[in-house]
PDB file of N, CA and C in Angstrom:
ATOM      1  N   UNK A   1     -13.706  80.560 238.278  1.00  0.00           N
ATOM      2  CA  UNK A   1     -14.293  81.433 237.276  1.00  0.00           C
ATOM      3  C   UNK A   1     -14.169  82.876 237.764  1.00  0.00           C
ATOM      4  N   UNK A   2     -13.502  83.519 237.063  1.00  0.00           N
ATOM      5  CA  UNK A   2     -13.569  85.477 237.388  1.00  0.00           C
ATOM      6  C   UNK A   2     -15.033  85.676 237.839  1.00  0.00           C
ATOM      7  N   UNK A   3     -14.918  86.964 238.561  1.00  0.00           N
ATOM      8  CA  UNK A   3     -15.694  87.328 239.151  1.00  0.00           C
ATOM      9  C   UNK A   3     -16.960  88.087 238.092  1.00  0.00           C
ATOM     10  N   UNK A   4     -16.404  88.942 236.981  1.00  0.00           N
ATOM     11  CA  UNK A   4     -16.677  89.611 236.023  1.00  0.00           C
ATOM     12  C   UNK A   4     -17.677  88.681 234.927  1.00  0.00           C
ATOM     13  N   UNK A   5     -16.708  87.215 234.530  1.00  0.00           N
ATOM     14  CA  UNK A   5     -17.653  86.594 233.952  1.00  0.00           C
ATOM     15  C   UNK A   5     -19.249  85.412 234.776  1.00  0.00           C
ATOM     16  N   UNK A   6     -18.946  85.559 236.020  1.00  0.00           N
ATOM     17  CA  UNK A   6     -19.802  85.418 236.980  1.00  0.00           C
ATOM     18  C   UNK A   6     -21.209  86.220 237.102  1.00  0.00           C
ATOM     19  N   UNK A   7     -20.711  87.475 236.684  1.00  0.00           N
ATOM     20  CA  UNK A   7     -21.881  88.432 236.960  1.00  0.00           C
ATOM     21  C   UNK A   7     -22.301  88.392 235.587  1.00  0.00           C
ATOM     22  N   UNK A   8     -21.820  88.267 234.729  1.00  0.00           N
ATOM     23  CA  UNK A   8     -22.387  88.385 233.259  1.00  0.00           C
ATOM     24  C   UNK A   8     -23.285  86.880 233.297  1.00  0.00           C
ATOM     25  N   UNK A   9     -22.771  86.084 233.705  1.00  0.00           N
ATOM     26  CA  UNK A   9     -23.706  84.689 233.919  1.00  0.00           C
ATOM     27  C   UNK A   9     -25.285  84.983 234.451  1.00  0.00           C
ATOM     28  N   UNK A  10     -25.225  85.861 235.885  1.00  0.00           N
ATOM     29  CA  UNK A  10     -26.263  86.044 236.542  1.00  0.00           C
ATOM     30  C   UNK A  10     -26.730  86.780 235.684  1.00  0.00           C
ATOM     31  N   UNK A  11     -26.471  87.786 235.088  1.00  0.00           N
ATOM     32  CA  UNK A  11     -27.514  88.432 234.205  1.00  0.00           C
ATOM     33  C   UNK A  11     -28.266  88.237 233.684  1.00  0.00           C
ATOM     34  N   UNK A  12     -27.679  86.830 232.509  1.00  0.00           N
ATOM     35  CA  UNK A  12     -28.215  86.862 231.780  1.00  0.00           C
ATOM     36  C   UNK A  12     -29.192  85.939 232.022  1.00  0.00           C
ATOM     37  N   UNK A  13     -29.297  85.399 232.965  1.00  0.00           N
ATOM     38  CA  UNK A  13     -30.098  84.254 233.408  1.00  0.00           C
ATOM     39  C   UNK A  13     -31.573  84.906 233.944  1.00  0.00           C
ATOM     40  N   UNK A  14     -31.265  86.225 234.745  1.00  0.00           N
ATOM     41  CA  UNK A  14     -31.995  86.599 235.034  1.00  0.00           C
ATOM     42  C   UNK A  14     -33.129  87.306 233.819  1.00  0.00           C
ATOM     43  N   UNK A  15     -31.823  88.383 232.568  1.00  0.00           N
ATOM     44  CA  UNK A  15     -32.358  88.695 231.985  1.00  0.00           C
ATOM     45  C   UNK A  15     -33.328  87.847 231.105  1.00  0.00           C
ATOM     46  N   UNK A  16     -32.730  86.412 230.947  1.00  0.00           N
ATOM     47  CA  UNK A  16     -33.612  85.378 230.502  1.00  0.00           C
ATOM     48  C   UNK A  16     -35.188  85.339 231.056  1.00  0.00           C
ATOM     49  N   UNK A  17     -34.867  85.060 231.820  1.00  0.00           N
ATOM     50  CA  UNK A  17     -36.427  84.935 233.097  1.00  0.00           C
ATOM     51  C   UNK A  17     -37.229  85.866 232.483  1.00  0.00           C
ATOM     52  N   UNK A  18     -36.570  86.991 232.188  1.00  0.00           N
ATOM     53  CA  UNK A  18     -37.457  88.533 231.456  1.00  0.00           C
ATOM     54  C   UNK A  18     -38.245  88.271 230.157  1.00  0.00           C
ATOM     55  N   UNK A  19     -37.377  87.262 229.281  1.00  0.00           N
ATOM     56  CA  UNK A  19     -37.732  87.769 228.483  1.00  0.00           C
ATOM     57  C   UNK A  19     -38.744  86.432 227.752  1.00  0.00           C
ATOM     58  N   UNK A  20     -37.955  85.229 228.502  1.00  0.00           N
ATOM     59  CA  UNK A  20     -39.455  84.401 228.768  1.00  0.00           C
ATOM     60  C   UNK A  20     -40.480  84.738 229.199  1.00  0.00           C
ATOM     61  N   UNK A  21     -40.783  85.387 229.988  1.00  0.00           N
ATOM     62  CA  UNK A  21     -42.106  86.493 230.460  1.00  0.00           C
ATOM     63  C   UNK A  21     -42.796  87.158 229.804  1.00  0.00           C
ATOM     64  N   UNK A  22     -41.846  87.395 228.576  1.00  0.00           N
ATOM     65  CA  UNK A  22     -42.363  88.364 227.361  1.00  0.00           C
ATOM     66  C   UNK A  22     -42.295  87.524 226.356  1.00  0.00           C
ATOM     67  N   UNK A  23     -42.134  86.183 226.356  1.00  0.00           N
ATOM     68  CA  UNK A  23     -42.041  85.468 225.155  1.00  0.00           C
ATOM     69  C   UNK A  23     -43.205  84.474 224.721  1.00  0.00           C
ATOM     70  N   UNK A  24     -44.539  85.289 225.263  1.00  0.00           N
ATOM     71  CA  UNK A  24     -45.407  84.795 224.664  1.00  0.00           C
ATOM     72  C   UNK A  24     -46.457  85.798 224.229  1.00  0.00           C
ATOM     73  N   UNK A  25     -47.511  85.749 223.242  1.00  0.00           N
ATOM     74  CA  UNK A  25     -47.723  86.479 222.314  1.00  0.00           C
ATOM     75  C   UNK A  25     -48.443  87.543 223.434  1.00  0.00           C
ATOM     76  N   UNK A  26     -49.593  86.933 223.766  1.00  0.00           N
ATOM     77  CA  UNK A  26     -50.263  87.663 224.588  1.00  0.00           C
ATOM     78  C   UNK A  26     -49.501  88.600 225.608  1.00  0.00           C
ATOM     79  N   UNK A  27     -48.663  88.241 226.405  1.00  0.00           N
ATOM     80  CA  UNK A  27     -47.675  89.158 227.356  1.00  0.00           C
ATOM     81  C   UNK A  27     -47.283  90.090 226.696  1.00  0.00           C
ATOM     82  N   UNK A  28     -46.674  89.813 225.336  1.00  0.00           N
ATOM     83  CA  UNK A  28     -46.396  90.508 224.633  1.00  0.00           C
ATOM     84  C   UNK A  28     -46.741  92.222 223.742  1.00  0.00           C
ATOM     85  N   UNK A  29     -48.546  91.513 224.050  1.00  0.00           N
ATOM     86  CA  UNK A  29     -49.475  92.385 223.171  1.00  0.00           C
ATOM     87  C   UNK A  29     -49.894  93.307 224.893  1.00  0.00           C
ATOM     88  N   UNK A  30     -49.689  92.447 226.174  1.00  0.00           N
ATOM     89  CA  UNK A  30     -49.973  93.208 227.374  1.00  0.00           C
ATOM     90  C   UNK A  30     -48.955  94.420 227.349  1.00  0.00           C
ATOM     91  N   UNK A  31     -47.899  94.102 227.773  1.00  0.00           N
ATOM     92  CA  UNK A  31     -46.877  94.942 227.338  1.00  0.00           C
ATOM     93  C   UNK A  31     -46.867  96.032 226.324  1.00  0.00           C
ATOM     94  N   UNK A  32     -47.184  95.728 225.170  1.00  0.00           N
ATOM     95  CA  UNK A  32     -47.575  96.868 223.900  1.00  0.00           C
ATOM     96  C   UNK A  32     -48.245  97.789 224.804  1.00  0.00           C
ATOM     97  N   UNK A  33     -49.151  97.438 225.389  1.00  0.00           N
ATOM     98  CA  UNK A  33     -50.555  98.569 225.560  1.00  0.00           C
ATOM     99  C   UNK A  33     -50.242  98.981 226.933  1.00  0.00           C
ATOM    100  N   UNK A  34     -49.604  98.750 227.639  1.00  0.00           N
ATOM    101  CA  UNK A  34     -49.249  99.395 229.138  1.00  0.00           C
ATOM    102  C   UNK A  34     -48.223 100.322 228.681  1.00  0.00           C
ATOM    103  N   UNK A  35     -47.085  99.941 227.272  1.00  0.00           N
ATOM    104  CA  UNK A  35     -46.526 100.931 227.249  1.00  0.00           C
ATOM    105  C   UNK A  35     -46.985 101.712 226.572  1.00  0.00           C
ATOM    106  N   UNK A  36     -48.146 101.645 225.741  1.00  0.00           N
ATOM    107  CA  UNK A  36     -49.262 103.012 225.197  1.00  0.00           C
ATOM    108  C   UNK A  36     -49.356 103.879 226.076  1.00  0.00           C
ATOM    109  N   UNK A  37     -49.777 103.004 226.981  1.00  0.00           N
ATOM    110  CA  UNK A  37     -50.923 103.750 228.025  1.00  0.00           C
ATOM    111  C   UNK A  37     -50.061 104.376 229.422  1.00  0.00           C
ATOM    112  N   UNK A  38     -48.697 104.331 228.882  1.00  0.00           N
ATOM    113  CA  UNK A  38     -47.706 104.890 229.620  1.00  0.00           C
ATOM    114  C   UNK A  38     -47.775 106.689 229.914  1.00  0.00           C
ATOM    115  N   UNK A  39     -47.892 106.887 231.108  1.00  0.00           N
ATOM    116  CA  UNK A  39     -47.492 106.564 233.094  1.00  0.00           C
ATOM    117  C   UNK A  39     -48.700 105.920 233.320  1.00  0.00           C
ATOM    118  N   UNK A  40     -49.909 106.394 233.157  1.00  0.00           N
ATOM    119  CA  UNK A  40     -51.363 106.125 233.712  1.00  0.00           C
ATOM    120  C   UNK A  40     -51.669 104.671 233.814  1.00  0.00           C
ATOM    121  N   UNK A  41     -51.502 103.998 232.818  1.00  0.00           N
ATOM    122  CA  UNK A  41     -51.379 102.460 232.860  1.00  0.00           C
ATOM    123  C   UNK A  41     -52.539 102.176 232.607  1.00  0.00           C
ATOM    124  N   UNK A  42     -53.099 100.810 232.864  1.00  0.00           N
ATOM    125  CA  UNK A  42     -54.501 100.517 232.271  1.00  0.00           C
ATOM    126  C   UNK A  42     -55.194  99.521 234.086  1.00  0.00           C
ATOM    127  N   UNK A  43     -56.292  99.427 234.110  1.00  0.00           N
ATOM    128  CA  UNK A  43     -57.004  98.782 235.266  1.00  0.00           C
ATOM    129  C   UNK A  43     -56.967  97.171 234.134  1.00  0.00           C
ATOM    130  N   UNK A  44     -57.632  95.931 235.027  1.00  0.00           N
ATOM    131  CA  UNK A  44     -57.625  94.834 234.502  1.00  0.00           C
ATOM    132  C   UNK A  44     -58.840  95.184 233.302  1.00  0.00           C
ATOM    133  N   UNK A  45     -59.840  95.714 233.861  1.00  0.00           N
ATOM    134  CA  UNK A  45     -60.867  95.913 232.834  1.00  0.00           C
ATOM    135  C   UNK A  45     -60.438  96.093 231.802  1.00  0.00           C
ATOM    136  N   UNK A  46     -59.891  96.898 231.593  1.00  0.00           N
ATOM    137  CA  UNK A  46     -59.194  97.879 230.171  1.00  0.00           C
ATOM    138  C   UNK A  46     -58.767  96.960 229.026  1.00  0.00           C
ATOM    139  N   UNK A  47     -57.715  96.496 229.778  1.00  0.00           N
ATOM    140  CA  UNK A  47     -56.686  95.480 228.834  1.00  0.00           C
ATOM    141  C   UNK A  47     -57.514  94.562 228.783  1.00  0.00           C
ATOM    142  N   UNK A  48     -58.028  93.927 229.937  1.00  0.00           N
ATOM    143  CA  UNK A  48     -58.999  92.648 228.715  1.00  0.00           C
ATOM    144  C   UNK A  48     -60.155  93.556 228.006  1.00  0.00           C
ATOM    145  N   UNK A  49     -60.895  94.928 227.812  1.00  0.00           N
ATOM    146  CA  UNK A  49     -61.683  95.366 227.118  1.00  0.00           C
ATOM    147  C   UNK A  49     -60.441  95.096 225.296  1.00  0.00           C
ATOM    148  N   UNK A  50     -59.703  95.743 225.750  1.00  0.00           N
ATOM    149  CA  UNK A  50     -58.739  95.924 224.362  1.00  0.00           C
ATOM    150  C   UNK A  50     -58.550  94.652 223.953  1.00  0.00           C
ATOM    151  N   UNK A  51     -58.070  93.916 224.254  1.00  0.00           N
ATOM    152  CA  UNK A  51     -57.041  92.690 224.063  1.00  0.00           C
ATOM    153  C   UNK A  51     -57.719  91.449 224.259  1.00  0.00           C
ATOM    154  N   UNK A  52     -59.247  91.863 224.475  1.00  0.00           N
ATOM    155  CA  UNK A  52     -60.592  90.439 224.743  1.00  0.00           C
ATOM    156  C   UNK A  52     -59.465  89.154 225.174  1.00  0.00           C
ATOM    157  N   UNK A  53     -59.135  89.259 226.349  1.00  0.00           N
ATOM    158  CA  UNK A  53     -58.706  87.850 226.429  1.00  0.00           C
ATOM    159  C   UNK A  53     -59.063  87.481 227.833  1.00  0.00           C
ATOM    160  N   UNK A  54     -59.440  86.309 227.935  1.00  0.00           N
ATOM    161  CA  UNK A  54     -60.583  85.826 229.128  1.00  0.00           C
ATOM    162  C   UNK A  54     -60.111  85.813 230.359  1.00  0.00           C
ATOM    163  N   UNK A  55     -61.002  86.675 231.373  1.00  0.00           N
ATOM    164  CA  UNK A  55     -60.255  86.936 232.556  1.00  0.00           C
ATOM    165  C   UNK A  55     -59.154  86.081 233.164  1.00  0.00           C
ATOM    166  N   UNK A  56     -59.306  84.967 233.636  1.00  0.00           N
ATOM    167  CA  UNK A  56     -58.493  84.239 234.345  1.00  0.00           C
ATOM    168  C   UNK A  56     -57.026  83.766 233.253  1.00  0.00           C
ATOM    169  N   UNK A  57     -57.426  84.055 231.979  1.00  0.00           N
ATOM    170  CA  UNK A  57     -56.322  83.713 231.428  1.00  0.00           C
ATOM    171  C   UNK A  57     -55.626  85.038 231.681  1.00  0.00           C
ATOM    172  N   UNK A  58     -56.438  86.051 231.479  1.00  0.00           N
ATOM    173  CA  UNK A  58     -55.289  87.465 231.618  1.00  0.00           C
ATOM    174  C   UNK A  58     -54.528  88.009 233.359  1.00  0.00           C
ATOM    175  N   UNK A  59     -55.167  87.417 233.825  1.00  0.00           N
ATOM    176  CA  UNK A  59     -54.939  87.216 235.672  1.00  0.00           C
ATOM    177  C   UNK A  59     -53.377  86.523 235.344  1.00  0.00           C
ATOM    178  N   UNK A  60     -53.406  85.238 234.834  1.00  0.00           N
ATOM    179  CA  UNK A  60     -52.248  84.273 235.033  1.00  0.00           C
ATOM    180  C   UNK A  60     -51.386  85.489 234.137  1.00  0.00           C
ATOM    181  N   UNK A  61     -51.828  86.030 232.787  1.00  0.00           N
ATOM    182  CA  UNK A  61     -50.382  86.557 232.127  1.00  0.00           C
ATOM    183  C   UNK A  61     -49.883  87.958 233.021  1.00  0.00           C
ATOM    184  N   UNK A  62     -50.667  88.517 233.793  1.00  0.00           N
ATOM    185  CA  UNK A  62     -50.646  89.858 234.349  1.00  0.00           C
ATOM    186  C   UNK A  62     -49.433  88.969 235.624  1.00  0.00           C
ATOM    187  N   UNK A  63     -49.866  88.027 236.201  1.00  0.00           N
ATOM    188  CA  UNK A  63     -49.161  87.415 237.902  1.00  0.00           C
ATOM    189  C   UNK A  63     -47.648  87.265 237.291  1.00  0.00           C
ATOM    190  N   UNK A  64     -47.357  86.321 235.947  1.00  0.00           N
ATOM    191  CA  UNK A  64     -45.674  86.178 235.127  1.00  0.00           C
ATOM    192  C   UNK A  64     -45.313  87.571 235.235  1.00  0.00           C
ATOM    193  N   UNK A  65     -45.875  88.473 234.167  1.00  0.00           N
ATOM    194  CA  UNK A  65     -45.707  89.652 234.388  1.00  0.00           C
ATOM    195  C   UNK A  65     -45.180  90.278 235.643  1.00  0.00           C
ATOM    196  N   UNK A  66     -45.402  90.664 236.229  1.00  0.00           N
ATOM    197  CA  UNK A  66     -45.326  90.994 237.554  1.00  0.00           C
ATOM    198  C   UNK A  66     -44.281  90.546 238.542  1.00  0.00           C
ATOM    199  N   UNK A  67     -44.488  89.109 238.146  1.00  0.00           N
ATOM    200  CA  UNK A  67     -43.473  88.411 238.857  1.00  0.00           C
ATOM    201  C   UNK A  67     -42.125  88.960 238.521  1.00  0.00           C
ATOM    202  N   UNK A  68     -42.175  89.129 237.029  1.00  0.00           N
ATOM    203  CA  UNK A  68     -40.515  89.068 236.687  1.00  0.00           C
ATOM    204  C   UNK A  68     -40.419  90.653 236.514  1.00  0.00           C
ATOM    205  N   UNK A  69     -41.337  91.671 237.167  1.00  0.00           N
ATOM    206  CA  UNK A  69     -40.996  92.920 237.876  1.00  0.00           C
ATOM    207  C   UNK A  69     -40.960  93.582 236.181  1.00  0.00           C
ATOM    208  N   UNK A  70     -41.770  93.183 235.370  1.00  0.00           N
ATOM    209  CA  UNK A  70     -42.201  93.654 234.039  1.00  0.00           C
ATOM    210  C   UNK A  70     -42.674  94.512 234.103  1.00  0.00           C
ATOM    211  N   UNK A  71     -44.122  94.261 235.315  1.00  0.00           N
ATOM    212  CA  UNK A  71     -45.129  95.575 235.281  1.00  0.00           C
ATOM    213  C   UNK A  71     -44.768  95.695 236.880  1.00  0.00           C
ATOM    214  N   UNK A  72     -45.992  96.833 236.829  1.00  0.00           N
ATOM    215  CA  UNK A  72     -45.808  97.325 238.409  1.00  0.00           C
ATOM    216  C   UNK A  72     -47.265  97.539 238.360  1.00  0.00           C
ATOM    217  N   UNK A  73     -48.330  97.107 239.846  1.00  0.00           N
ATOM    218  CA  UNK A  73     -49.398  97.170 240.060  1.00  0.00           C
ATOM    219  C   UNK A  73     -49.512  98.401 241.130  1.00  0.00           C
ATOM    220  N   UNK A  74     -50.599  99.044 241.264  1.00  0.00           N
ATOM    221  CA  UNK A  74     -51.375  99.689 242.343  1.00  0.00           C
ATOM    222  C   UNK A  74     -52.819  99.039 243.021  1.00  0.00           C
ATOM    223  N   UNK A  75     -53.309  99.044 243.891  1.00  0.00           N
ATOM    224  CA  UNK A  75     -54.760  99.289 244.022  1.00  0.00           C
ATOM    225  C   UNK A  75     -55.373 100.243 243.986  1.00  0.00           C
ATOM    226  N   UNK A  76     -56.230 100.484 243.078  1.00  0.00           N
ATOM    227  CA  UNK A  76     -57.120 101.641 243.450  1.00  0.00           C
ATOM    228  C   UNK A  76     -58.396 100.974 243.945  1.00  0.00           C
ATOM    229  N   UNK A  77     -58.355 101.359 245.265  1.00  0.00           N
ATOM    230  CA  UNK A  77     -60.135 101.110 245.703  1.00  0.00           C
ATOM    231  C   UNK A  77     -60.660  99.416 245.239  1.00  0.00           C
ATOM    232  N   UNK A  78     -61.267  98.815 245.026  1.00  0.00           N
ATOM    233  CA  UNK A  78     -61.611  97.645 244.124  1.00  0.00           C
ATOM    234  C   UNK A  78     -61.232  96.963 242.776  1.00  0.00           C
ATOM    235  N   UNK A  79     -59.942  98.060 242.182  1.00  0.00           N
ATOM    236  CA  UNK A  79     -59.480  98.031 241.058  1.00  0.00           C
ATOM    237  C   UNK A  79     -58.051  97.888 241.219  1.00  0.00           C
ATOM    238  N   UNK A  80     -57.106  96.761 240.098  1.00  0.00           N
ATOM    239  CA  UNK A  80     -55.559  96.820 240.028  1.00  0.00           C
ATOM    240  C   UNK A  80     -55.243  97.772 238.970  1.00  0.00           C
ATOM    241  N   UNK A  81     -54.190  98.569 239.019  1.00  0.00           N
ATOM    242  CA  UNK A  81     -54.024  99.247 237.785  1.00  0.00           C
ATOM    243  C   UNK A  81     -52.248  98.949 237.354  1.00  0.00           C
ATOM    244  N   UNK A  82     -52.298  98.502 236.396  1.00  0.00           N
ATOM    245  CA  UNK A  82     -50.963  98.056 235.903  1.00  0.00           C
ATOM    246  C   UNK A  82     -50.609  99.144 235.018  1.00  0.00           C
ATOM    247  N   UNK A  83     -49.167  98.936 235.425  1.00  0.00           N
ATOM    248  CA  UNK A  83     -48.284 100.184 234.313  1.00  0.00           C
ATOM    249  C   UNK A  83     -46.968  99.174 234.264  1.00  0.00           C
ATOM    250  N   UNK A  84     -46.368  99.793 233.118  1.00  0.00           N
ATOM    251  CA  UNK A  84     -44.853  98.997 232.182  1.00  0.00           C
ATOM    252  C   UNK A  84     -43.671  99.385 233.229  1.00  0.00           C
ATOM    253  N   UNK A  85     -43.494  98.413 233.851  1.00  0.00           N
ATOM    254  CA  UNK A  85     -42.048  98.855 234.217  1.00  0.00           C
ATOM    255  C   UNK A  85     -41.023  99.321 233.668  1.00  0.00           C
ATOM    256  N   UNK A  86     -40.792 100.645 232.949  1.00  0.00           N
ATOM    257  CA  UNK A  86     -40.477 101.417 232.205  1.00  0.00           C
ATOM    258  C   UNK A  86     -38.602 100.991 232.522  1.00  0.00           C
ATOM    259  N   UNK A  87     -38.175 101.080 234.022  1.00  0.00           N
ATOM    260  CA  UNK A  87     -36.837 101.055 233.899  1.00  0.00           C
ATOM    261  C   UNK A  87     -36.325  99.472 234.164  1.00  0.00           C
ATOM    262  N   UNK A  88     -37.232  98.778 234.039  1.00  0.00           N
ATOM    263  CA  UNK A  88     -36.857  97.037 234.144  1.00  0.00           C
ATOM    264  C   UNK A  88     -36.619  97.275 232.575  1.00  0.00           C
ATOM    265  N   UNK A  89     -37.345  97.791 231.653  1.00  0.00           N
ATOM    266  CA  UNK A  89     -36.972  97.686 230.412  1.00  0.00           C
ATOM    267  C   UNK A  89     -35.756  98.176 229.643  1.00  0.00           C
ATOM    268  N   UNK A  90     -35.937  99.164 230.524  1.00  0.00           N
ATOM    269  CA  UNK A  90     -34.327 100.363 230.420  1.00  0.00           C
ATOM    270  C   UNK A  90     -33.439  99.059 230.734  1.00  0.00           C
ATOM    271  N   UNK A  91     -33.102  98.147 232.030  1.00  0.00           N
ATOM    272  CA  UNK A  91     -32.121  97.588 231.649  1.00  0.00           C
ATOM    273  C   UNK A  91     -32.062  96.612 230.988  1.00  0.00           C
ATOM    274  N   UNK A  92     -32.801  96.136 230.488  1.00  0.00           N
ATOM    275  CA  UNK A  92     -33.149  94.713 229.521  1.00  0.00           C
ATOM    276  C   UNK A  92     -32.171  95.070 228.343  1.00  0.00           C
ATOM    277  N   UNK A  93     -32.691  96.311 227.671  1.00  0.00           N
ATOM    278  CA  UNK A  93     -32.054  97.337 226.588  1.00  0.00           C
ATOM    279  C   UNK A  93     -30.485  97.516 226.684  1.00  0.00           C
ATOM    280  N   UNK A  94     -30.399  98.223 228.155  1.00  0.00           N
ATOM    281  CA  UNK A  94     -28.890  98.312 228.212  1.00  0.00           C
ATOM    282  C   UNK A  94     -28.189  97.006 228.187  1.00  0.00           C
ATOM    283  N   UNK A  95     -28.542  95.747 228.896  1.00  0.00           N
ATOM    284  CA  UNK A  95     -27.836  94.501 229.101  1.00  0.00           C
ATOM    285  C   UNK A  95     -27.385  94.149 227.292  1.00  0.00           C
ATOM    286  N   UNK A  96     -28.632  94.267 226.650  1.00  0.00           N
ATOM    287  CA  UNK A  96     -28.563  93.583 224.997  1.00  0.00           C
ATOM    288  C   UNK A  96     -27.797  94.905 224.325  1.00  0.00           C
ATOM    289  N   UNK A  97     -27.763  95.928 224.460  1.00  0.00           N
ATOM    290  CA  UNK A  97     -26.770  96.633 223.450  1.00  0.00           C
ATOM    291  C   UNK A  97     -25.232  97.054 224.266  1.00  0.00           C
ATOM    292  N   UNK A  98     -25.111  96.017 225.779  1.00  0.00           N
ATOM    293  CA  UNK A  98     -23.642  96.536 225.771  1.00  0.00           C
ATOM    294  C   UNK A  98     -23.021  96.017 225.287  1.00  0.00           C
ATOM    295  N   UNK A  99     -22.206  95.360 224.738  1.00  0.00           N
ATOM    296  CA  UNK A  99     -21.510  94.542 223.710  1.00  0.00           C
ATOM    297  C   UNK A  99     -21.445  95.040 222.487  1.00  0.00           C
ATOM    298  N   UNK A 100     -22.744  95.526 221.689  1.00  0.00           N
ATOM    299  CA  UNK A 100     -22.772  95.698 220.483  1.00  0.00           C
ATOM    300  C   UNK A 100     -22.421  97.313 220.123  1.00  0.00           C
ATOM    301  N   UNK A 101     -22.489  97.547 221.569  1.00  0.00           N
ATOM    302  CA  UNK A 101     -22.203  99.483 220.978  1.00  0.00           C
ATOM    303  C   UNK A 101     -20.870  99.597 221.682  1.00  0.00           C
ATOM    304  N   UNK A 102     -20.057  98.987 222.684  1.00  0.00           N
ATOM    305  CA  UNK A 102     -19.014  99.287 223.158  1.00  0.00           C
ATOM    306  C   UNK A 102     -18.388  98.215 222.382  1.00  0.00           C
ATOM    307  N   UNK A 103     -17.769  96.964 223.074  1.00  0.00           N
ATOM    308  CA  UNK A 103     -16.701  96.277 222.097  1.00  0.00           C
ATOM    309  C   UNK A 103     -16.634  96.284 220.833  1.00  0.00           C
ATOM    310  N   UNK A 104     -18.124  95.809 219.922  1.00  0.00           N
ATOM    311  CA  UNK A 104     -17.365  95.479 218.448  1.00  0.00           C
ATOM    312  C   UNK A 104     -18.230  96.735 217.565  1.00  0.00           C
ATOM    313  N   UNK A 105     -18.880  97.513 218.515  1.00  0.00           N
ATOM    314  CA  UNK A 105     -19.748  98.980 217.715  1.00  0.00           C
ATOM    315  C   UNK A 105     -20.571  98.084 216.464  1.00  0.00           C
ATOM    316  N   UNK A 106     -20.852  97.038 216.617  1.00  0.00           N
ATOM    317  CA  UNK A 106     -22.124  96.689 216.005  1.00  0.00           C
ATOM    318  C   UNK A 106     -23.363  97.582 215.647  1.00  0.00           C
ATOM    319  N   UNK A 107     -23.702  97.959 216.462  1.00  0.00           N
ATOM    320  CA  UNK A 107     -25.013  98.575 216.920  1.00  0.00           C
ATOM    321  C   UNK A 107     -24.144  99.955 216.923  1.00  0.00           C
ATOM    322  N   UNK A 108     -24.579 101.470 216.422  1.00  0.00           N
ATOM    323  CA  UNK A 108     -23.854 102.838 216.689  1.00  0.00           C
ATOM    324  C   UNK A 108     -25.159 102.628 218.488  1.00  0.00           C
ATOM    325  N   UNK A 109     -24.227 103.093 219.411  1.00  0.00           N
ATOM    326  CA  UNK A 109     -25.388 104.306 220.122  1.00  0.00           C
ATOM    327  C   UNK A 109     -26.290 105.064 220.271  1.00  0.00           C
ATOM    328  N   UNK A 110     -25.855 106.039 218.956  1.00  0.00           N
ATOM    329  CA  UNK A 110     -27.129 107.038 218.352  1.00  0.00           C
ATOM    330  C   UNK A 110     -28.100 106.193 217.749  1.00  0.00           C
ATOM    331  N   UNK A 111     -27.892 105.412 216.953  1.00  0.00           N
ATOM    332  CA  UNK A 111     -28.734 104.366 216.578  1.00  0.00           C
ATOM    333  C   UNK A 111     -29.993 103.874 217.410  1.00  0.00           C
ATOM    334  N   UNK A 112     -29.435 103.351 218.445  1.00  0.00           N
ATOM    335  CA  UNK A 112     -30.729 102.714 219.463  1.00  0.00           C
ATOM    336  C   UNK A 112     -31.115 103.858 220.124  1.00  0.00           C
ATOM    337  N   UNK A 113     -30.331 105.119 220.216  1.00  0.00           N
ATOM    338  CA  UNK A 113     -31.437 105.949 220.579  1.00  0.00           C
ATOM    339  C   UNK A 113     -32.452 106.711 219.543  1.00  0.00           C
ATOM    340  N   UNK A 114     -32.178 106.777 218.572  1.00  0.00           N
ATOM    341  CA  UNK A 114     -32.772 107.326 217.297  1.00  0.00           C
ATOM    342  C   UNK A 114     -33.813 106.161 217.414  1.00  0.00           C
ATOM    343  N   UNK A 115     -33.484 104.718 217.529  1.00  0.00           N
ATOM    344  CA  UNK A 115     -34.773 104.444 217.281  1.00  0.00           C
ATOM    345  C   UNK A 115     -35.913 104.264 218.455  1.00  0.00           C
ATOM    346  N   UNK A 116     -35.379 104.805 219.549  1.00  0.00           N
ATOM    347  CA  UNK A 116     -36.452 104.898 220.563  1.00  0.00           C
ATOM    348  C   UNK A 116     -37.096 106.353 220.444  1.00  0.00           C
ATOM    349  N   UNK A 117     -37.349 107.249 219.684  1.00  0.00           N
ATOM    350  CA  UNK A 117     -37.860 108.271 219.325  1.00  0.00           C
ATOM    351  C   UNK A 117     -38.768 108.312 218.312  1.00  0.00           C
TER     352      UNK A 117
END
């Protein structure tokens, strides 16, 4: 197997892993609000204040998270504070529109950036 379609394999496998991570509602709605609350991020309090969802369940979706380098944690003092891994997303984005804006121009360029504005 080429080397080229090798690495496109690993990608996407990985990018998979990503987006199973994000493919459940709640992760989903975590995600929304870290990228609200983008640079500052939110403490655990916060997001379960917003998003009422019961500690230990939001522990397990925050640990997937994390795992698959979604979010990024700090400690502050007695507190975790999570923020959106802003450029794990950057390449999630780039992986899904290279194809569609270079080979068959599916997707224009300006397009996906117009709609990130």
């Amino acid at each position: 197997m080429p080397s080229a379609t090798l690495k496109v394999q690993e990608q996407a496998a990985k990018y998979a892993d990503k987006f199973s991570a994000m493919g459940n509602e709640a992760r989903l709605r975590i995600m929304q609000l870290l990228l609200s609350a983008h640079p500052e991020g939110l403490v655990v309090n916060e997001i379960q204040d917003e998003l009422e969802i019961p500690n230990s369940t939001l522990s397990h979706h925050l640990d997937k998270l994390k795992n698959e380098e979604l979010v990024l944690v700090k400690r502050e003092g007695t507190f975790l504070r999570y923020t959106a891994n802003t450029e794990a997303l950057r390449e999630i984005l780039q992986f899904l529109y290279a194809e569609c804006c270079t080979r068959n121009k599916a997707v224009k360029p300006q397009e996906v950036v117009q709609i990130c504005k």
